[in-house]
Protein backbone atom coordinates (compact mmCIF):
# COMPACT_ATOMS: atom_id res chain seq x y z
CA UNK A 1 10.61 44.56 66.22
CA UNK A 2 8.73 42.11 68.38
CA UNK A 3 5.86 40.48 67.17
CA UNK A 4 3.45 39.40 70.29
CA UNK A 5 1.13 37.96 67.79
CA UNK A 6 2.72 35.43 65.53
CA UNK A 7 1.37 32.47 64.35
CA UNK A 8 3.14 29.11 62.35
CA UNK A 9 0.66 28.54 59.30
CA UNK A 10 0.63 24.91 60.91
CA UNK A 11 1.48 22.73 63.89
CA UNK A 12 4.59 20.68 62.59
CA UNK A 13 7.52 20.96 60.19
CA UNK A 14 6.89 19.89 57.05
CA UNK A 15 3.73 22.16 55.99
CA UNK A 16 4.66 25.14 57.89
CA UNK A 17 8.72 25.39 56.51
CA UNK A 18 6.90 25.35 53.75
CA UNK A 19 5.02 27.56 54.14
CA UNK A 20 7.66 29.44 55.15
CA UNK A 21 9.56 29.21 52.42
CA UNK A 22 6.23 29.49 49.73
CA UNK A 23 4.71 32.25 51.30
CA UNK A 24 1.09 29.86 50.91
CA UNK A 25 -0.78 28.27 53.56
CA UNK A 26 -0.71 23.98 53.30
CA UNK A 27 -4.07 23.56 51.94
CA UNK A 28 -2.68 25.47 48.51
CA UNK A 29 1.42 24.13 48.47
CA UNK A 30 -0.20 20.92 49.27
CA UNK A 31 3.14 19.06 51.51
CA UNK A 32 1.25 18.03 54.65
CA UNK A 33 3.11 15.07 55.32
CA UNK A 34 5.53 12.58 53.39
CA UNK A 35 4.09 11.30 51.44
CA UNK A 36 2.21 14.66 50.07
CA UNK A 37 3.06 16.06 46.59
CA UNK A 38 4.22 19.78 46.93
CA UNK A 39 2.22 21.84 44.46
CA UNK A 40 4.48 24.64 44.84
CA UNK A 41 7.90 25.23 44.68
CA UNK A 42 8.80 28.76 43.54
CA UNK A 43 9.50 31.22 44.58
CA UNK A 44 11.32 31.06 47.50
CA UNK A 45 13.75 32.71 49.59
CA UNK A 46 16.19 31.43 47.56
CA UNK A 47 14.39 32.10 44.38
CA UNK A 48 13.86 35.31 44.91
CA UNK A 49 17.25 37.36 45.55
CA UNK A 50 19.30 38.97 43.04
CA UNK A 51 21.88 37.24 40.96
CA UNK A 52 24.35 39.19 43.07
CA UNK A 53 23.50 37.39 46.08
CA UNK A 54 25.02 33.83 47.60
CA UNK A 55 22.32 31.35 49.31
CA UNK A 56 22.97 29.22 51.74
CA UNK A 57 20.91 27.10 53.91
CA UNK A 58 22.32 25.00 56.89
CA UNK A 59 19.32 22.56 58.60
CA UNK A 60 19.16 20.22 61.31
CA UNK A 61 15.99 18.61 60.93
CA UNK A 62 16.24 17.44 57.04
CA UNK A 63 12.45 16.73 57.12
CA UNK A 64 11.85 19.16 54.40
CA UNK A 65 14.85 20.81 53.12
CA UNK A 66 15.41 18.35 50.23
CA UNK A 67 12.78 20.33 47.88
CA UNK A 68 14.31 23.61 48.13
CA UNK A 69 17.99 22.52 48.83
CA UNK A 70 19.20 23.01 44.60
CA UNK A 71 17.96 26.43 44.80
CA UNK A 72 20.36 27.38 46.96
CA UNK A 73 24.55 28.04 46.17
CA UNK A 74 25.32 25.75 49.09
CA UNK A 75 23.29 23.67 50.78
CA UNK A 76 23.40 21.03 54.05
CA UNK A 77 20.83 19.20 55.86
CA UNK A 78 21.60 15.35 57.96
CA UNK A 79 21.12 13.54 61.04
CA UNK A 80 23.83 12.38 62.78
CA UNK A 81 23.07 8.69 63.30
CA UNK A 82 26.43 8.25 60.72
CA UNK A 83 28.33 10.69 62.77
CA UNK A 84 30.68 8.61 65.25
CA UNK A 85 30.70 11.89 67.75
CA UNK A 86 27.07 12.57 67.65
CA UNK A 87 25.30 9.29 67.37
CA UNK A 88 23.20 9.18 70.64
CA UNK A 89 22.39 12.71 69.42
CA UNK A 90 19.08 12.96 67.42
CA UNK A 91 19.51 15.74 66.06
CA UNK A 92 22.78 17.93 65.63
CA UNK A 93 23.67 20.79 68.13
CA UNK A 94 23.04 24.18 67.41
CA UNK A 95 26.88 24.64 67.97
CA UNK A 96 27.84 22.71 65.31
CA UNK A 97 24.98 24.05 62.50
CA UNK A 98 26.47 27.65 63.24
CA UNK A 99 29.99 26.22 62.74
CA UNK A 100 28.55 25.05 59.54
CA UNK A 101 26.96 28.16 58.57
CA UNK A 102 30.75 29.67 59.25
CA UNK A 103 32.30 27.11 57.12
CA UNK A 104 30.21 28.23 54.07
CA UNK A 105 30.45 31.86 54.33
CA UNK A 106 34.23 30.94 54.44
CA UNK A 107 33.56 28.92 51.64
CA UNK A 108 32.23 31.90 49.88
CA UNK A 109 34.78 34.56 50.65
CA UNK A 110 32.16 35.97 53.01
CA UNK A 111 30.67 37.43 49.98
CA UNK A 112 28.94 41.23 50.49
CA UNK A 113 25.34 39.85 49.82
CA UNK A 114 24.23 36.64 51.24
CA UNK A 115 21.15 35.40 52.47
CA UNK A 116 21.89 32.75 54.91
CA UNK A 117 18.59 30.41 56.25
CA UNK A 118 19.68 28.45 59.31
CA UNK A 119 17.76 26.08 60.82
CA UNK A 120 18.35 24.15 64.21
CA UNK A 121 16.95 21.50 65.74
CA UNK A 122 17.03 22.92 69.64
CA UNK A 123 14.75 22.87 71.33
CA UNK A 124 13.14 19.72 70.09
CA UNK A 125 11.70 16.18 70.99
CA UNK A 126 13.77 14.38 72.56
CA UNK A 127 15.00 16.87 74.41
CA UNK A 128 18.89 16.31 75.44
CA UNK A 129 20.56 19.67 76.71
CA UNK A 130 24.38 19.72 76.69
CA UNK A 131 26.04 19.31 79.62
CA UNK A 132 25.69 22.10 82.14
CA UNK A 133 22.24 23.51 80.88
CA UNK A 134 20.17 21.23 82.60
CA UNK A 135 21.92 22.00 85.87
CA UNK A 136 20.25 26.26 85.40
CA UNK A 137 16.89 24.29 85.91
CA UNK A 138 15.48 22.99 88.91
CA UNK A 139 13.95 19.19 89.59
CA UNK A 140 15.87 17.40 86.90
CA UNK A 141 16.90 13.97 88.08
CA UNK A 142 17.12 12.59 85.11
CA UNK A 143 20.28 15.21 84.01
CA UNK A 144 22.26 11.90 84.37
CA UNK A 145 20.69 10.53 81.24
CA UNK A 146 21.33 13.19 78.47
CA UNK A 147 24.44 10.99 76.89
CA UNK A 148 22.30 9.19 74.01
CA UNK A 149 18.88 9.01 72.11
CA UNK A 150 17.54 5.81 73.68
CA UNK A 151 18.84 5.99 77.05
CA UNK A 152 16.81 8.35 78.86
CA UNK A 153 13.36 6.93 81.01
CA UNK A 154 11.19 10.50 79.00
CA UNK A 155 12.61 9.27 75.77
CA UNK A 156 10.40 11.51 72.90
CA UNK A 157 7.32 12.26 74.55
CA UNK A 158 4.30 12.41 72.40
CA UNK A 159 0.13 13.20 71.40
CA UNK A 160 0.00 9.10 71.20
CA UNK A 161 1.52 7.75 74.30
CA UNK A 162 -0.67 7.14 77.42
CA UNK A 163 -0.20 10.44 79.09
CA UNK A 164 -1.94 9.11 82.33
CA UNK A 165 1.06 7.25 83.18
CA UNK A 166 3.15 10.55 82.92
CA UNK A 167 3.66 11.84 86.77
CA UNK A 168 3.36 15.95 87.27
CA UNK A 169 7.77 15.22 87.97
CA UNK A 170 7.93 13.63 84.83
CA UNK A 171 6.21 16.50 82.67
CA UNK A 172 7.84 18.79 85.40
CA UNK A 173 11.87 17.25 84.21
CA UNK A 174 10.43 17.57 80.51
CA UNK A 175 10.00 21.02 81.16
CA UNK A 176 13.55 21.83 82.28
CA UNK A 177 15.11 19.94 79.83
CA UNK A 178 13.22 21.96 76.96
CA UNK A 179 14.11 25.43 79.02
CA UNK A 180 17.55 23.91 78.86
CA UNK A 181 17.46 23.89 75.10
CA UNK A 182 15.87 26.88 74.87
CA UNK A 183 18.83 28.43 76.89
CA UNK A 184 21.53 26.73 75.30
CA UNK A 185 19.97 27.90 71.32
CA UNK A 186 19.79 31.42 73.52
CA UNK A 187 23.91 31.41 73.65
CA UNK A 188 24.46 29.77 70.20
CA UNK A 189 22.49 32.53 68.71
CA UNK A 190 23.82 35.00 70.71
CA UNK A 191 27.91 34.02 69.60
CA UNK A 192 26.65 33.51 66.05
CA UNK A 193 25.28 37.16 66.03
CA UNK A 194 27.90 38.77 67.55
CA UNK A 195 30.46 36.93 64.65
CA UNK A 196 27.95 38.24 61.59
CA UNK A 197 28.15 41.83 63.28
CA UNK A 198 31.67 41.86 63.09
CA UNK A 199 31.55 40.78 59.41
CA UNK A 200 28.73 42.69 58.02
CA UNK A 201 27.69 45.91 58.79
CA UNK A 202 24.53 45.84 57.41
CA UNK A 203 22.28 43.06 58.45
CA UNK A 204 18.55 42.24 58.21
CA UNK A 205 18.18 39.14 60.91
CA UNK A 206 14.77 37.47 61.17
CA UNK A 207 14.21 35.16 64.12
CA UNK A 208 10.86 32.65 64.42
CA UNK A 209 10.08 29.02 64.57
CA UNK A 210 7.63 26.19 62.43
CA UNK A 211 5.95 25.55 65.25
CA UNK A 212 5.32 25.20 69.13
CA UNK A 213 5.44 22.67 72.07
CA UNK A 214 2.41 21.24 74.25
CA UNK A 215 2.99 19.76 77.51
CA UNK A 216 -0.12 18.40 78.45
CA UNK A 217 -1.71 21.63 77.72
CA UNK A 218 -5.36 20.70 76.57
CA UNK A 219 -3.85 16.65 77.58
CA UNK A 220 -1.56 17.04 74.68
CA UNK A 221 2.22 16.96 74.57
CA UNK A 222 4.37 17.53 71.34
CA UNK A 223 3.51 18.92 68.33
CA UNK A 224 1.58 18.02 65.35
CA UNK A 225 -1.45 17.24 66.72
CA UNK A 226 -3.84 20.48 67.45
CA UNK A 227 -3.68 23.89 66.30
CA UNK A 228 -4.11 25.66 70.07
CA UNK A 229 -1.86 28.48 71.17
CA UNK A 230 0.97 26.41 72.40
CA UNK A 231 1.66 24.53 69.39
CA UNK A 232 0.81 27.26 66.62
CA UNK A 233 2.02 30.66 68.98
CA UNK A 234 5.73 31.18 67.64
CA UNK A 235 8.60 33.93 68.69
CA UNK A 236 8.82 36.67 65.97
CA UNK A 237 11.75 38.99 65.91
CA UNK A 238 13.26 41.31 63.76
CA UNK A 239 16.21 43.33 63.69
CA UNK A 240 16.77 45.81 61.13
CA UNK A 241 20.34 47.63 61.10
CA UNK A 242 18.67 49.80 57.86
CA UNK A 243 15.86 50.41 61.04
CA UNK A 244 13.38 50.20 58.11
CA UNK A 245 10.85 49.01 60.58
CA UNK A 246 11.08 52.51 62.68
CA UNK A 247 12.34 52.40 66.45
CA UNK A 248 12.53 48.77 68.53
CA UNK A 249 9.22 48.27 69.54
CA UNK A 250 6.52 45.24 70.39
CA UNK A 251 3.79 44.65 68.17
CA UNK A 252 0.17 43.02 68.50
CA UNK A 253 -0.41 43.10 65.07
CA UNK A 254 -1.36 39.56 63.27
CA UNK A 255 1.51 38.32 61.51
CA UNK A 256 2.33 34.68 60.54
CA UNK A 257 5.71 32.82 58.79
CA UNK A 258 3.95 33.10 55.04
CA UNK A 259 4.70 36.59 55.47
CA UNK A 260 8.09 36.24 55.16
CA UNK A 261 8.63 35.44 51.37
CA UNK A 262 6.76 38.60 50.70
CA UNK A 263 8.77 40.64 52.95
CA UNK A 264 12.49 39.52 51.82
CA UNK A 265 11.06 39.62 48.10
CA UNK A 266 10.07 43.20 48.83
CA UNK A 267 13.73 44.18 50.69
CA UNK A 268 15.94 42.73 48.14
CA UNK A 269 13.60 44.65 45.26
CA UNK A 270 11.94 41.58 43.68
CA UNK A 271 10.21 42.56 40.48
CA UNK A 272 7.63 39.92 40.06
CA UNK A 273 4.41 39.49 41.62
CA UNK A 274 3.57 37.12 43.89
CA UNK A 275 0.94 34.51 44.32
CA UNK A 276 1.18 34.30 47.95
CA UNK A 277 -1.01 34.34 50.82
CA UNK A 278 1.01 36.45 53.12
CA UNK A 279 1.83 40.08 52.95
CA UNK A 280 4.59 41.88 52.67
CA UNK A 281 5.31 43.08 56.83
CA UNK A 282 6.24 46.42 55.25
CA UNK A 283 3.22 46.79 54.06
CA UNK A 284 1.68 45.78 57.45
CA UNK A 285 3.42 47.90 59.29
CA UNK A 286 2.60 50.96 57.18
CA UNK A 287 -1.29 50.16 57.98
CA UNK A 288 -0.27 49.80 61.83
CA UNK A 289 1.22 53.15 61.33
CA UNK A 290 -1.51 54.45 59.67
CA UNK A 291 0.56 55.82 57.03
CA UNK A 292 -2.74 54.25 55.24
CA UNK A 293 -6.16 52.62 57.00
CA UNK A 294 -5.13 50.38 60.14
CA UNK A 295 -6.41 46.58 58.73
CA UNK A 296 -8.10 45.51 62.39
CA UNK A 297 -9.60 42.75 61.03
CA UNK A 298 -6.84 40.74 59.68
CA UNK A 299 -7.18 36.99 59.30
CA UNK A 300 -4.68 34.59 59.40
CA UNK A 301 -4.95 30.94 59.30
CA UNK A 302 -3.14 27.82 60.73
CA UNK A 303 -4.18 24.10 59.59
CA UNK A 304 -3.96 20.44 60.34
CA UNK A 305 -4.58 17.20 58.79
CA UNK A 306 -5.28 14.78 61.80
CA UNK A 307 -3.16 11.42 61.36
CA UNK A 308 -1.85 12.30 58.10
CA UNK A 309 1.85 10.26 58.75
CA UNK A 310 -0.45 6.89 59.64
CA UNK A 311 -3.45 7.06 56.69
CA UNK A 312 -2.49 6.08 53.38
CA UNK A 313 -5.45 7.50 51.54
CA UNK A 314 -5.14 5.73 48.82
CA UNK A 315 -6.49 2.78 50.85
CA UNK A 316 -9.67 4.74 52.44
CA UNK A 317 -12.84 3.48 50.78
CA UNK A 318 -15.32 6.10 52.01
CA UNK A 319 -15.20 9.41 49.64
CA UNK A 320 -15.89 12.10 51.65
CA UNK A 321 -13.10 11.11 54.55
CA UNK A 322 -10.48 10.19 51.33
CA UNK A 323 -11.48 13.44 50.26
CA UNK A 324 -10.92 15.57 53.50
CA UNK A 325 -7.24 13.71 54.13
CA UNK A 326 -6.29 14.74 50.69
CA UNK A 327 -7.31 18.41 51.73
């Protein structure tokens, strides 16, 4: 199932994994930024499956993970600026959080029920494709200058920079080297799902991201700053070997990550009722069916809180603005 419609329920990492995870939109989990307080917790993915089932969550961006990480049977999430072989590297490969995934299903005796949350960091600012990627792309002079974090003249591009200085080449090479990412995740993924087929026969894969990527869209670049198609817009793809979800098909229905919770609670048979904001896409995709009334007029909803890593509230004297960052 492809979902053409999919939305993150916000621009950058740390509310919308959270969302993710919560099944609630920011504005009622509350963990905007890092220095928020997250209001809720549980459930979760993890939270949520039978006793019967291992977790495991491997992460390459450890922004958020660190709340939910205990609730999980084994759990890893670091940067590799400690990491001798990967210390130019900002983030770690996709290669090597797969390998890690491998290592604790090994770990585990490749147990018979597992939910496994993987998380990489590709493609993200800074961009730095492995060797050979950047070389698919056209107009990359700079594929020279992928060997470390700080060494590259497009280091991190961002919302806050002076974008007038950036040349159309410039925003042209950032281009390539995120398609370079992108293409490189696109083999990872693909060698990762070809080793879970051959280990389970029964699979229920879910494939989406927290958020987008502007570049210079709207005279923006990056994430985290606005909350128009290219930084909210995310891939949605799922494949169903139970084929619960009828024949492979694309969708235009509304859907957005807080519907995931609801949707793994409801495959694994989760009991309790949820406080959530999202729905179950079961249930969605009976009312696209019309098995009951087609919902046209779903809403979903995607937020931002402007400048919330660089305003400590507690220091803003007018009320109403104190109030709205704390929203």
């Amino acid at each position: 199932m492809i979902f053409h419609q999919a939305y993150a329920a916000s621009d950058h990492t740390r509310p919308s994994v959270v969302s993710l995870f919560t099944g609630t939109y920011p504005t009622n989990h509350g963990f905007w930024h890092h220095k928020s307080k997250i209001k809720i917790k549980k459930p979760n993915p993890a939270t949520v499956m039978p006793n019967d089932y291992k977790t495991i969550l491997v992460n390459a961006n450890p922004n958020t993970f660190f709340i939910f990480a205990d609730d999980f049977d084994y759990s890893w999430s670091k940067y590799p600026e400690k990491d001798p072989k990967y210390a130019d590297c900002a983030y770690y490969p996709a290669k090597y959080i797969f390998n890690k995934a491998r290592d604790f299903l090994k770990e585990a005796n490749f147990p018979d029920k597992v939910l496994l949350y993987i998380q990489p960091a590709d493609p993200h600012s800074p961009y730095y494709p492995l060797k050979k990627y950047p070389d698919l792309f056209e107009g990359d002079k700079y594929k020279d200058k992928y060997t470390g974090r700080n060494k590259s003249k497009l280091c991190d591009l961002r919302w806050d920079e002076n974008l007038s200085k950036k040349t159309y080449a410039e925003i042209k090479n950032l281009k390539n080297r995120y398609d370079a990412e992108v293409r490189y995740l696109d083999e990872q993924m693909h060698l990762f799902w070809e080793f879970m087929s051959k280990k389970y026969q029964k699979i229920l894969f879910i494939f989406t991201s927290d958020h987008g990527e502007s570049f210079l869209d709207h005279n923006d670049a990056g994430h985290g700053t606005s909350l128009y198609n290219e930084q909210i817009k995310i891939p949605f793809v799922i494949i169903d070997s139970e084929k619960r979800f009828g024949k492979p098909r694309g969708l235009d229905v509304l859907v957005s990550n807080v519907d995931i919770l609801p949707t793994i609670a409801e495959v694994v048979g989760y009991q309790k009722e949820l406080e959530v904001d999202g729905e179950s896409l079961f249930k969605i995709m009976n009312y696209f069916q019309k098995w009951f009334p087609l919902k046209k007029n779903r809403i979903i909803i995607s937020e931002v809180v402007h400048s919330s890593e660089i305003i400590d509230v507690d220091t803003v004297e007018d009320g109403k603005v104190k109030e709205i960052l704390k929203y």
